[in-house]
N, C-alpha and C. Protein backbone atom coordinates (compact mmCIF):
# COMPACT_ATOMS: atom_id res chain seq x y z
N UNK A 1 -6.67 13.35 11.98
CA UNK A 1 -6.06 12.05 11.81
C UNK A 1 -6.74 11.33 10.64
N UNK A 2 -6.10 10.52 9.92
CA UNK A 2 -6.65 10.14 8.91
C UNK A 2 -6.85 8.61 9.10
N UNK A 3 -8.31 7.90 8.35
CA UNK A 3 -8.55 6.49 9.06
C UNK A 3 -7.96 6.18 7.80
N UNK A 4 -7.49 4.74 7.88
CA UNK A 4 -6.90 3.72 7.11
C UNK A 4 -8.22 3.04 6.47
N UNK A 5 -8.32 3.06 5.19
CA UNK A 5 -9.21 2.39 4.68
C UNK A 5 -8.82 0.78 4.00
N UNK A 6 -7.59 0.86 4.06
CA UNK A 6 -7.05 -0.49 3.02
C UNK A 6 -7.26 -1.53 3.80
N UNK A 7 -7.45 -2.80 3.63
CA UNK A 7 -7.14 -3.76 3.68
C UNK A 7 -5.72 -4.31 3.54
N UNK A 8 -4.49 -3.67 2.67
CA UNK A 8 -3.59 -4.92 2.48
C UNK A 8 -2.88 -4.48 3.01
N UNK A 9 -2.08 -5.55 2.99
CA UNK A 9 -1.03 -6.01 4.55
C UNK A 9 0.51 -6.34 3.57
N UNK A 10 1.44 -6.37 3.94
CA UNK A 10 2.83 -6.38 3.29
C UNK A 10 3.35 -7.78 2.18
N UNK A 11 3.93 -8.49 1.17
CA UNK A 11 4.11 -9.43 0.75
C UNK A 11 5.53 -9.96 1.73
N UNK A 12 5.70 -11.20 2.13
CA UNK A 12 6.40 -11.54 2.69
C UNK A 12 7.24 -12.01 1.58
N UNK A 13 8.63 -12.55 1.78
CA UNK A 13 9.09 -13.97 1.55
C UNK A 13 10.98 -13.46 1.86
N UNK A 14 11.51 -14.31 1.19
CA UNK A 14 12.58 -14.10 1.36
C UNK A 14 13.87 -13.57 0.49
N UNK A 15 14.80 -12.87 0.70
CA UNK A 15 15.93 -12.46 -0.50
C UNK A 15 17.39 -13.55 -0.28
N UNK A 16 17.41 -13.71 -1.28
CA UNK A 16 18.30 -14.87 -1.58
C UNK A 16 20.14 -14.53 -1.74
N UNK A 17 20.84 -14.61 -0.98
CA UNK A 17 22.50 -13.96 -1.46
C UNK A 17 22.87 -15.05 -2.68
N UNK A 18 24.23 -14.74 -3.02
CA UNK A 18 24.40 -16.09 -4.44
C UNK A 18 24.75 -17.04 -3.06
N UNK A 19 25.16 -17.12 -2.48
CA UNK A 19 25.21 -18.28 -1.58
C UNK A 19 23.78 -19.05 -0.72
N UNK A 20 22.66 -18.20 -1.51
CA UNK A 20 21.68 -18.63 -0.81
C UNK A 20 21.70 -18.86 0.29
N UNK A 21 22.11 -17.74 0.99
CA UNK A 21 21.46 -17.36 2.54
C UNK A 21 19.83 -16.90 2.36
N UNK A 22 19.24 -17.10 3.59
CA UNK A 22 17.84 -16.57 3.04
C UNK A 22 17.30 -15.82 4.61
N UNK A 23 17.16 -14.47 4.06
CA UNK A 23 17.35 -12.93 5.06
C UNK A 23 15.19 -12.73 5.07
N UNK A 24 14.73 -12.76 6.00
CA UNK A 24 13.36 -12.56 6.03
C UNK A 24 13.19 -10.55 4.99
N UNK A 25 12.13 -10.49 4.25
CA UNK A 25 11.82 -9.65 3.47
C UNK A 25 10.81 -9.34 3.27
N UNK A 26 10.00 -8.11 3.37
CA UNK A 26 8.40 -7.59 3.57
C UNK A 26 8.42 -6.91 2.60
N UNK A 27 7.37 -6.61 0.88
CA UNK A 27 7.44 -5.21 0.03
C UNK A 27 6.13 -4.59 0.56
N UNK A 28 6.36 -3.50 1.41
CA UNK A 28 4.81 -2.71 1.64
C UNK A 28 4.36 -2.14 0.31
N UNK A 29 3.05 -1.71 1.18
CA UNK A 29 2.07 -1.43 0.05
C UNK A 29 2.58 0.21 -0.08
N UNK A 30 1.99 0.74 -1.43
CA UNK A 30 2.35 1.95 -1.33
C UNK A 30 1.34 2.74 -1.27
N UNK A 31 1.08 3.26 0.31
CA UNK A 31 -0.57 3.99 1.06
C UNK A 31 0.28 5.32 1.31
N UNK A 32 -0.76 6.07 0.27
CA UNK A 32 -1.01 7.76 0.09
C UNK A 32 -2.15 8.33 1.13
N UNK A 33 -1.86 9.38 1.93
CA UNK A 33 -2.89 10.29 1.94
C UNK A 33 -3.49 10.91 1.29
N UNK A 34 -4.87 10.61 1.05
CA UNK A 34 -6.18 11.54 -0.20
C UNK A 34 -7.40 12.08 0.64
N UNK A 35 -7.63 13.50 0.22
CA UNK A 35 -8.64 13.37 0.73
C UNK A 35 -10.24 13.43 0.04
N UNK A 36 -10.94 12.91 0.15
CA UNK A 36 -11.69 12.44 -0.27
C UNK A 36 -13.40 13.29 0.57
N UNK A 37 -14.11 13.70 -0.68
CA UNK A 37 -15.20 14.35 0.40
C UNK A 37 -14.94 15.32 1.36
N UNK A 38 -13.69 16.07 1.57
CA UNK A 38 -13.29 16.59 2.52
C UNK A 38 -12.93 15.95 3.77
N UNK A 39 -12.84 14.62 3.73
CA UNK A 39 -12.18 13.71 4.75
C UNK A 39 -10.86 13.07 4.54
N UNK A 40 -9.46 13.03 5.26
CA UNK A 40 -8.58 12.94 4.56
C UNK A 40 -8.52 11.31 5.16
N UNK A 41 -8.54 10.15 4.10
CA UNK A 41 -8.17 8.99 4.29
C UNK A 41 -6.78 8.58 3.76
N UNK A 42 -6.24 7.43 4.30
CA UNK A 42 -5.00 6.56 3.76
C UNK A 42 -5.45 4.89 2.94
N UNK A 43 -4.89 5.07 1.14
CA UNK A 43 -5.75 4.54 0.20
C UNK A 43 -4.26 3.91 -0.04
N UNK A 44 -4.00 2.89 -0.63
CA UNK A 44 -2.93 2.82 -1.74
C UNK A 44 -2.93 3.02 -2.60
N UNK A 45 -2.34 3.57 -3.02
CA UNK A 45 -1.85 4.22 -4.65
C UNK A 45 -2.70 3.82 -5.71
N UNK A 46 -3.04 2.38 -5.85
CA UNK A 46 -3.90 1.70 -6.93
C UNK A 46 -5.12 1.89 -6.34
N UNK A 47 -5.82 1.83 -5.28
CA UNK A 47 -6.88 2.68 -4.75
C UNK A 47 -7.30 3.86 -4.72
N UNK A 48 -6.35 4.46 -5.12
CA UNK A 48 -6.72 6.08 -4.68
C UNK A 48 -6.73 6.36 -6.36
N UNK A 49 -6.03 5.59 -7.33
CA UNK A 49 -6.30 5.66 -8.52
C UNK A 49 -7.52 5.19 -9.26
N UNK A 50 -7.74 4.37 -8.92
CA UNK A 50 -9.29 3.67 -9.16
C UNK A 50 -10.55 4.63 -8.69
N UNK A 51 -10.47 5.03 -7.55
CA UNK A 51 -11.24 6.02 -7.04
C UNK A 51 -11.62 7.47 -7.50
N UNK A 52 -10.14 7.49 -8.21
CA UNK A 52 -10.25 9.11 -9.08
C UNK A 52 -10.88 8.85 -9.91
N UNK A 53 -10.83 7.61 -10.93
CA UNK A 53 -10.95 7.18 -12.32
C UNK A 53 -12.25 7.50 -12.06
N UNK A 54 -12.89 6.69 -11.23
CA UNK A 54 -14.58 6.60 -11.11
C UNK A 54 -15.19 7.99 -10.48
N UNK A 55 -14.73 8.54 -10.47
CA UNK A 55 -15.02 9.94 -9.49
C UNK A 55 -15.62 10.70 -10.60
N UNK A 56 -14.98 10.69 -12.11
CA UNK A 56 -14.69 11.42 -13.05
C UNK A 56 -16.66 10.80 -14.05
């Protein structure tokens, strides 16, 4: 099983029709499985990129 290392949590707000109805709306994060050290964690994408960068 892989532990969750992230912190972030979804952006809320709302999507707008041209009549401005307003429909509740979440953009998740985009969390990859990597494994790391031989341990497989869940990073987001810009995490797991940062992590390579410095790895190097």
């Amino acid at each position: 099983m892989a532990k969750n290392l992230s912190t972030k949590k979804p952006l809320t707000g709302n999507r707008r029709s041209h009549a401005l109805n307003a429909t509740k709306h979440a953009q998740k994060p985009n969390f990859q499985k990597v494994t790391i050290n031989g341990e497989k964690v869940i990073l987001s994408a810009r995490e797991a990129k940062t992590i390579k960068k410095d790895a190097k």
